[in-house]
N, C-alpha and C. Protein backbone atom coordinates (compact mmCIF):
# COMPACT_ATOMS: atom_id res chain seq x y z
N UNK A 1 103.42 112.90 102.62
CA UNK A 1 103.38 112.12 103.84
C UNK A 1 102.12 112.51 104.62
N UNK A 2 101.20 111.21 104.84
CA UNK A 2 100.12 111.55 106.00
C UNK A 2 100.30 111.00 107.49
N UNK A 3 100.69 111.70 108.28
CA UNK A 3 100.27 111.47 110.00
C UNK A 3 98.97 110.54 110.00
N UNK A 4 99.42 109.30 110.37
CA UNK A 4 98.50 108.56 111.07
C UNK A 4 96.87 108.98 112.12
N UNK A 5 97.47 109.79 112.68
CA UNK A 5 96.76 110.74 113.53
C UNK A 5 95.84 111.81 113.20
N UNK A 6 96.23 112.05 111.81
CA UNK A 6 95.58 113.65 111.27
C UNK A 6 94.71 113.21 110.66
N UNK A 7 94.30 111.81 110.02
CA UNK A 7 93.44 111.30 109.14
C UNK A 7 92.34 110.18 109.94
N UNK A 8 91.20 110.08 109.27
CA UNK A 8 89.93 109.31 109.65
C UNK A 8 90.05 107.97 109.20
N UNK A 9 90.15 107.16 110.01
CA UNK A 9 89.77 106.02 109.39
C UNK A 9 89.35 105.53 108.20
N UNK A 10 87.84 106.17 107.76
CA UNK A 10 87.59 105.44 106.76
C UNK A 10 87.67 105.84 105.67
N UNK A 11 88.59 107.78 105.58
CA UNK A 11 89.23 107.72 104.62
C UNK A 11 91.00 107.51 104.30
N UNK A 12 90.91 107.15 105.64
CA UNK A 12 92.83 105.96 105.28
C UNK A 12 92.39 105.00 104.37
N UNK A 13 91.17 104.16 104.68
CA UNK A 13 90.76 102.80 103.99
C UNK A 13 90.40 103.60 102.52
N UNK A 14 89.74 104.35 102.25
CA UNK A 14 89.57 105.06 100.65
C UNK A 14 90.90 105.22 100.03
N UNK A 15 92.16 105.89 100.99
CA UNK A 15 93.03 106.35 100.01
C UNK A 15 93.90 105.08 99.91
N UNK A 16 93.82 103.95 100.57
CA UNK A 16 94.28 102.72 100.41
C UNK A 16 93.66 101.78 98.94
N UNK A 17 92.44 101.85 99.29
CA UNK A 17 91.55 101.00 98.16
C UNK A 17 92.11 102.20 96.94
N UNK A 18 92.29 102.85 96.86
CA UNK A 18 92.31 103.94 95.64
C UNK A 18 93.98 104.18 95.40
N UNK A 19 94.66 103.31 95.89
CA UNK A 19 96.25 103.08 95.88
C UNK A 19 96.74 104.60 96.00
N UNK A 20 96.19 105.56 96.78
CA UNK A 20 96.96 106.78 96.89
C UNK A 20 97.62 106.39 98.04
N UNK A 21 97.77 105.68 99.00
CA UNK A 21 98.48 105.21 100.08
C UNK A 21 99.01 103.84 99.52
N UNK A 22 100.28 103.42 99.75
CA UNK A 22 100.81 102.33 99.22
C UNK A 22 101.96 101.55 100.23
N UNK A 23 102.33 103.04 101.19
CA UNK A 23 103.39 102.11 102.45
C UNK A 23 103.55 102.80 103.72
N UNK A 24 103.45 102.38 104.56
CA UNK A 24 103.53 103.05 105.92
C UNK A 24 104.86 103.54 106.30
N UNK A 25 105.00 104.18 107.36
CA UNK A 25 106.34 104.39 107.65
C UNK A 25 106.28 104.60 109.76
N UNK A 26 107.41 104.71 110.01
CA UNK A 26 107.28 105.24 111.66
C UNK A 26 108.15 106.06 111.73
N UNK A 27 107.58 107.19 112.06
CA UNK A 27 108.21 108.42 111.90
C UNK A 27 109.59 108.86 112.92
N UNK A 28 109.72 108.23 114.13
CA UNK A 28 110.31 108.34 115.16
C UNK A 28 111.57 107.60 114.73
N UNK A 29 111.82 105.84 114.03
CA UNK A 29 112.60 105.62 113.42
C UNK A 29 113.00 105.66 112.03
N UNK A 30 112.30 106.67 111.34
CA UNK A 30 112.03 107.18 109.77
C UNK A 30 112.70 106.03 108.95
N UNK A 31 111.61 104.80 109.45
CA UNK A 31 111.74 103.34 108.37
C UNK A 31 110.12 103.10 107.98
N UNK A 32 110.35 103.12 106.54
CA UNK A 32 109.18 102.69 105.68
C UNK A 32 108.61 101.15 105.46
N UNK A 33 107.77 100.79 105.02
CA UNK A 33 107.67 99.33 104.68
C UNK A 33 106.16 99.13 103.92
N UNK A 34 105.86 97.97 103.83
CA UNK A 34 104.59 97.64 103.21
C UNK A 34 103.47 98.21 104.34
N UNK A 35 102.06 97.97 103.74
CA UNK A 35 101.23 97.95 104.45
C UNK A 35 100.91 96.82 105.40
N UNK A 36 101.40 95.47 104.75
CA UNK A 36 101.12 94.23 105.18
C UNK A 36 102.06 93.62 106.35
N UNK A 37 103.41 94.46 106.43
CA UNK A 37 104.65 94.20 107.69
C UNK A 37 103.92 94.39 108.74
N UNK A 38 104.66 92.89 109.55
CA UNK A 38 104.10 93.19 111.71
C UNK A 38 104.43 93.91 111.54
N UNK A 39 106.12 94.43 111.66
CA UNK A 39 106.51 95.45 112.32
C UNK A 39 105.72 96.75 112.20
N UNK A 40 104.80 97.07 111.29
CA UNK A 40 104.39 97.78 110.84
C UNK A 40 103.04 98.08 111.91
N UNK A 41 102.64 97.00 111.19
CA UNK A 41 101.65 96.76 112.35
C UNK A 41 101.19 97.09 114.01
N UNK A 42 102.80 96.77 114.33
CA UNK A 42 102.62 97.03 115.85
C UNK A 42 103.25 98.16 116.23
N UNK A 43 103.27 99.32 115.52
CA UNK A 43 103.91 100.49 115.87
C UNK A 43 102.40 101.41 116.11
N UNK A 44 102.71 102.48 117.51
CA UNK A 44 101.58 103.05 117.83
C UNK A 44 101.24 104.23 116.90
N UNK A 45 99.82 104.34 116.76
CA UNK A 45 99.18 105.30 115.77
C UNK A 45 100.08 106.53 116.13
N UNK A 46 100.39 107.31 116.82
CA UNK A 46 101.09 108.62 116.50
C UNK A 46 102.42 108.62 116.03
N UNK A 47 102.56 107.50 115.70
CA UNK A 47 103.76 107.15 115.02
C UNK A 47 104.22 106.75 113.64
N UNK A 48 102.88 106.49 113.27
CA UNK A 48 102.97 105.79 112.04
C UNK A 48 102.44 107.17 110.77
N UNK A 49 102.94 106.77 110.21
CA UNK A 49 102.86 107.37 108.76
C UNK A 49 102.86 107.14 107.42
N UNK A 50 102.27 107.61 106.75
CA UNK A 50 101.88 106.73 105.28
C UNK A 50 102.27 107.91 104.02
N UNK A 51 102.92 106.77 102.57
CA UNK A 51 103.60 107.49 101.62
C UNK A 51 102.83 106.77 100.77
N UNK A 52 103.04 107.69 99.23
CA UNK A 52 102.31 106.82 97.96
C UNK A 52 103.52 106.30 97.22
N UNK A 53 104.80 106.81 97.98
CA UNK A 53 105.65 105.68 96.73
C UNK A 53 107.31 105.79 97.40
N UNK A 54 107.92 104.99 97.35
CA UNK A 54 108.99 104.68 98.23
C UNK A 54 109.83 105.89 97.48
N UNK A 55 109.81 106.39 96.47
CA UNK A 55 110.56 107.92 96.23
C UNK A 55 110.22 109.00 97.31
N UNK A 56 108.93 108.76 97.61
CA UNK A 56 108.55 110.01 98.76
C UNK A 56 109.08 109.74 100.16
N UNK A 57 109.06 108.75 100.43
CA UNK A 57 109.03 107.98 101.34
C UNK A 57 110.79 108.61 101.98
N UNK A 58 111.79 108.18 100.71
CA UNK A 58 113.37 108.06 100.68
C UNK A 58 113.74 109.66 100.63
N UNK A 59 112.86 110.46 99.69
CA UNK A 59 113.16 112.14 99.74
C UNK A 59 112.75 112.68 100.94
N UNK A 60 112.00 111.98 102.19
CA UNK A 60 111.44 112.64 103.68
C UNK A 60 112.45 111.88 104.04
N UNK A 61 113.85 110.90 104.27
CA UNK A 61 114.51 110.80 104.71
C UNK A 61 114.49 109.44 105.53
N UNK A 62 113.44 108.59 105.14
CA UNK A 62 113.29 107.32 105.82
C UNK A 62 113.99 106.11 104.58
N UNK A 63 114.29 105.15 105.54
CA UNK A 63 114.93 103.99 105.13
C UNK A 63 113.74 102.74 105.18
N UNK A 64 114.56 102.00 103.76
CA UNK A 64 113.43 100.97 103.92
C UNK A 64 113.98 100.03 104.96
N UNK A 65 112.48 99.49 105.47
CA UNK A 65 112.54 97.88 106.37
C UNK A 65 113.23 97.21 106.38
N UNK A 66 113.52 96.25 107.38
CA UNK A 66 114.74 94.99 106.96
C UNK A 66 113.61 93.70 106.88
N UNK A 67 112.72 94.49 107.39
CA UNK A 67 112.02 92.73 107.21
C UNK A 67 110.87 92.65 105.93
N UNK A 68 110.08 93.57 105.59
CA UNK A 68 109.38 93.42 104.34
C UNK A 68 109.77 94.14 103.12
N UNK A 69 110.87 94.71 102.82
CA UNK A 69 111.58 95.31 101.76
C UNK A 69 113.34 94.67 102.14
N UNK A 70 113.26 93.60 102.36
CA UNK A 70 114.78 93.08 102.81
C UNK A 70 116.00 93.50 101.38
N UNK A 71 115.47 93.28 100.07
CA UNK A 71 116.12 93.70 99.37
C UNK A 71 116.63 95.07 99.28
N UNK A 72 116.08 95.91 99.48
CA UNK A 72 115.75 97.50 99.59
C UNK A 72 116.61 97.40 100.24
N UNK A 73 116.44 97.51 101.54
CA UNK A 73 117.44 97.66 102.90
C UNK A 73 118.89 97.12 102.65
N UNK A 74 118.73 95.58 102.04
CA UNK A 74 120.33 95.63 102.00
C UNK A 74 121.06 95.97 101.07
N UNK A 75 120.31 96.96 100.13
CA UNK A 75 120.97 97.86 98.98
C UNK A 75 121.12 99.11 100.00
N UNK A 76 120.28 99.47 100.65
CA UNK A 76 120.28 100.52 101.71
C UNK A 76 121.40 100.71 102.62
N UNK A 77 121.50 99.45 103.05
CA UNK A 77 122.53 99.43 104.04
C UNK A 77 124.16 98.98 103.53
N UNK A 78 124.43 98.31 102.55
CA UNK A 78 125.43 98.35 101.92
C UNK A 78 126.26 99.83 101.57
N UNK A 79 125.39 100.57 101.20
CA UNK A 79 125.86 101.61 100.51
C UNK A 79 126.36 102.57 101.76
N UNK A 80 125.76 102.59 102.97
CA UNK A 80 126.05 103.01 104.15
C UNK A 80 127.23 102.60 104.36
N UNK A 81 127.51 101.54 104.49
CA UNK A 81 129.03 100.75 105.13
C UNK A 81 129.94 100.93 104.22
């Protein structure tokens, strides 16, 4: 997991182009998602956080998205209820 905050810009964009970054997350509601989700989008930089693979993502204890992993989530959330 990388802190939004701890990393430079233009090597977020390297470890992106180089698929070592593959999904963001927000650490405060420990929910993951694409790179390409608003929701994602509009969450503030000290918040956000980035994984290389939804195994890492699920072993730090975050849940996937409801809106750009909708499948995910409602395997996610089924299993909850």
């Amino acid at each position: 997991m990388i802190q939004h905050i701890n990393i430079e810009d233009k090597e977020l964009r390297q470890k992106i182009k180089q698929k070592e970054i593959v999904l963001g997350g927000n650490k405060k509601l420990k929910i993951y998602g694409t790179l390409h989700c608003k929701s994602g989008k509009r969450m503030k930089r000290e918040n956000r956080v980035f994984f290389a693979s939804t195994k890492e993502a699920e072993n730090q204890g975050y849940r996937p998205c409801g809106h750009c992993i909708s499948t995910a989530y409602k395997k996610w959330k089924d299993g909850l209820v």
